[in-house]
Protein backbone atom coordinates (compact mmCIF):
# COMPACT_ATOMS: atom_id res chain seq x y z
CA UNK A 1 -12.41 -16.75 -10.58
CA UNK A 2 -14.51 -15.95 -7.65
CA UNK A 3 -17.35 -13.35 -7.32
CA UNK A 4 -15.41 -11.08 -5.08
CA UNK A 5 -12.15 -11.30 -7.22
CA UNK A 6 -12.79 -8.04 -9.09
CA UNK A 7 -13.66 -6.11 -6.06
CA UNK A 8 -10.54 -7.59 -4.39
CA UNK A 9 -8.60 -5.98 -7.54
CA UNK A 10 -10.00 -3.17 -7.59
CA UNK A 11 -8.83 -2.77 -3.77
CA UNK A 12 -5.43 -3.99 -4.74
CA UNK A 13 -5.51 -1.26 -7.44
CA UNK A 14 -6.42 2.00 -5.14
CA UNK A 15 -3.38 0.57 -2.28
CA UNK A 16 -0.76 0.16 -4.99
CA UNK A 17 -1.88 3.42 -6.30
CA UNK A 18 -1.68 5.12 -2.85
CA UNK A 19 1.32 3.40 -1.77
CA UNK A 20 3.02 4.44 -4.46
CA UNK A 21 1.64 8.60 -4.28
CA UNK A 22 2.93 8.09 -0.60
CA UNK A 23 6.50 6.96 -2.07
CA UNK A 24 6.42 9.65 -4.02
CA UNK A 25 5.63 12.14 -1.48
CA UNK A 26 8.46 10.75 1.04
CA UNK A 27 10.82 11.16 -1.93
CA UNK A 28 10.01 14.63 -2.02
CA UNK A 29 9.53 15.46 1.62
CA UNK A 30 13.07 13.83 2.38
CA UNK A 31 15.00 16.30 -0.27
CA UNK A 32 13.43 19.47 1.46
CA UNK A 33 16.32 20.98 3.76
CA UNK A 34 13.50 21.71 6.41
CA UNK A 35 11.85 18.37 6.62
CA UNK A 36 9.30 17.60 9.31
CA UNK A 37 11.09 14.55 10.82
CA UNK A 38 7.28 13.33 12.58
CA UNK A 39 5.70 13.87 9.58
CA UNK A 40 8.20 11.77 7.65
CA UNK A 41 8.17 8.86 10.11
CA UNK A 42 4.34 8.81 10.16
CA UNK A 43 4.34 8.92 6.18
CA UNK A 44 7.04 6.15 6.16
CA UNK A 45 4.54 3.99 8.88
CA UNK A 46 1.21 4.61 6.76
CA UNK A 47 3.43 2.75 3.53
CA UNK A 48 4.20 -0.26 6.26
CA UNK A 49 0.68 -0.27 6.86
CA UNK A 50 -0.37 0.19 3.41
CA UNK A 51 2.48 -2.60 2.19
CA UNK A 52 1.02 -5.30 4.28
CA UNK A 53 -2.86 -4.31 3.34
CA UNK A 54 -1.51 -5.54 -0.10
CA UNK A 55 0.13 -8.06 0.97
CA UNK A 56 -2.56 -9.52 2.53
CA UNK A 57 -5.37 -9.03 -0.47
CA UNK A 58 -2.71 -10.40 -2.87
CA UNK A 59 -2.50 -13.48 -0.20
CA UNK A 60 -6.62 -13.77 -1.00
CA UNK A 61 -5.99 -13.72 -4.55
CA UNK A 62 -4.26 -17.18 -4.46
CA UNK A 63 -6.64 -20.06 -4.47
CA UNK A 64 -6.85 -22.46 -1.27
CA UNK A 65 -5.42 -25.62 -1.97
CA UNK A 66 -7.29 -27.21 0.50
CA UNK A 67 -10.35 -26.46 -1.07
């Protein structure tokens, strides 16, 4: 286990967390008959965004074969 393994965790904690509160909150914003449709495409990019953040620290997570 590395040094910056916890830290990278903890990220990957607070962005699954988030992503999931933003899930959550398109759910809910997509049921209301007077949705904002900008709003809603903007929430739906920030997941995107916040998906591949995770993807990426999960992708630091795995050990470099190379190594």
């Amino acid at each position: 286990m590395s040094a910056e393994q916890p830290s990278i965790q903890s990220r990957l904690m607070a962005l699954r967390q988030e992503h999931r509160d933003l899930d959550d909150a398109i759910r809910h914003l997509a049921e209301s008959p007077s949705t904002d449709q900008l709003q809603l495409r903007r929430m739906k990019k920030r997941k995107l965004r916040l998906r591949d953040q995770i993807t990426y620290w999960e992708s630091k997570l795995i050990p470099d074969l190379d190594a």
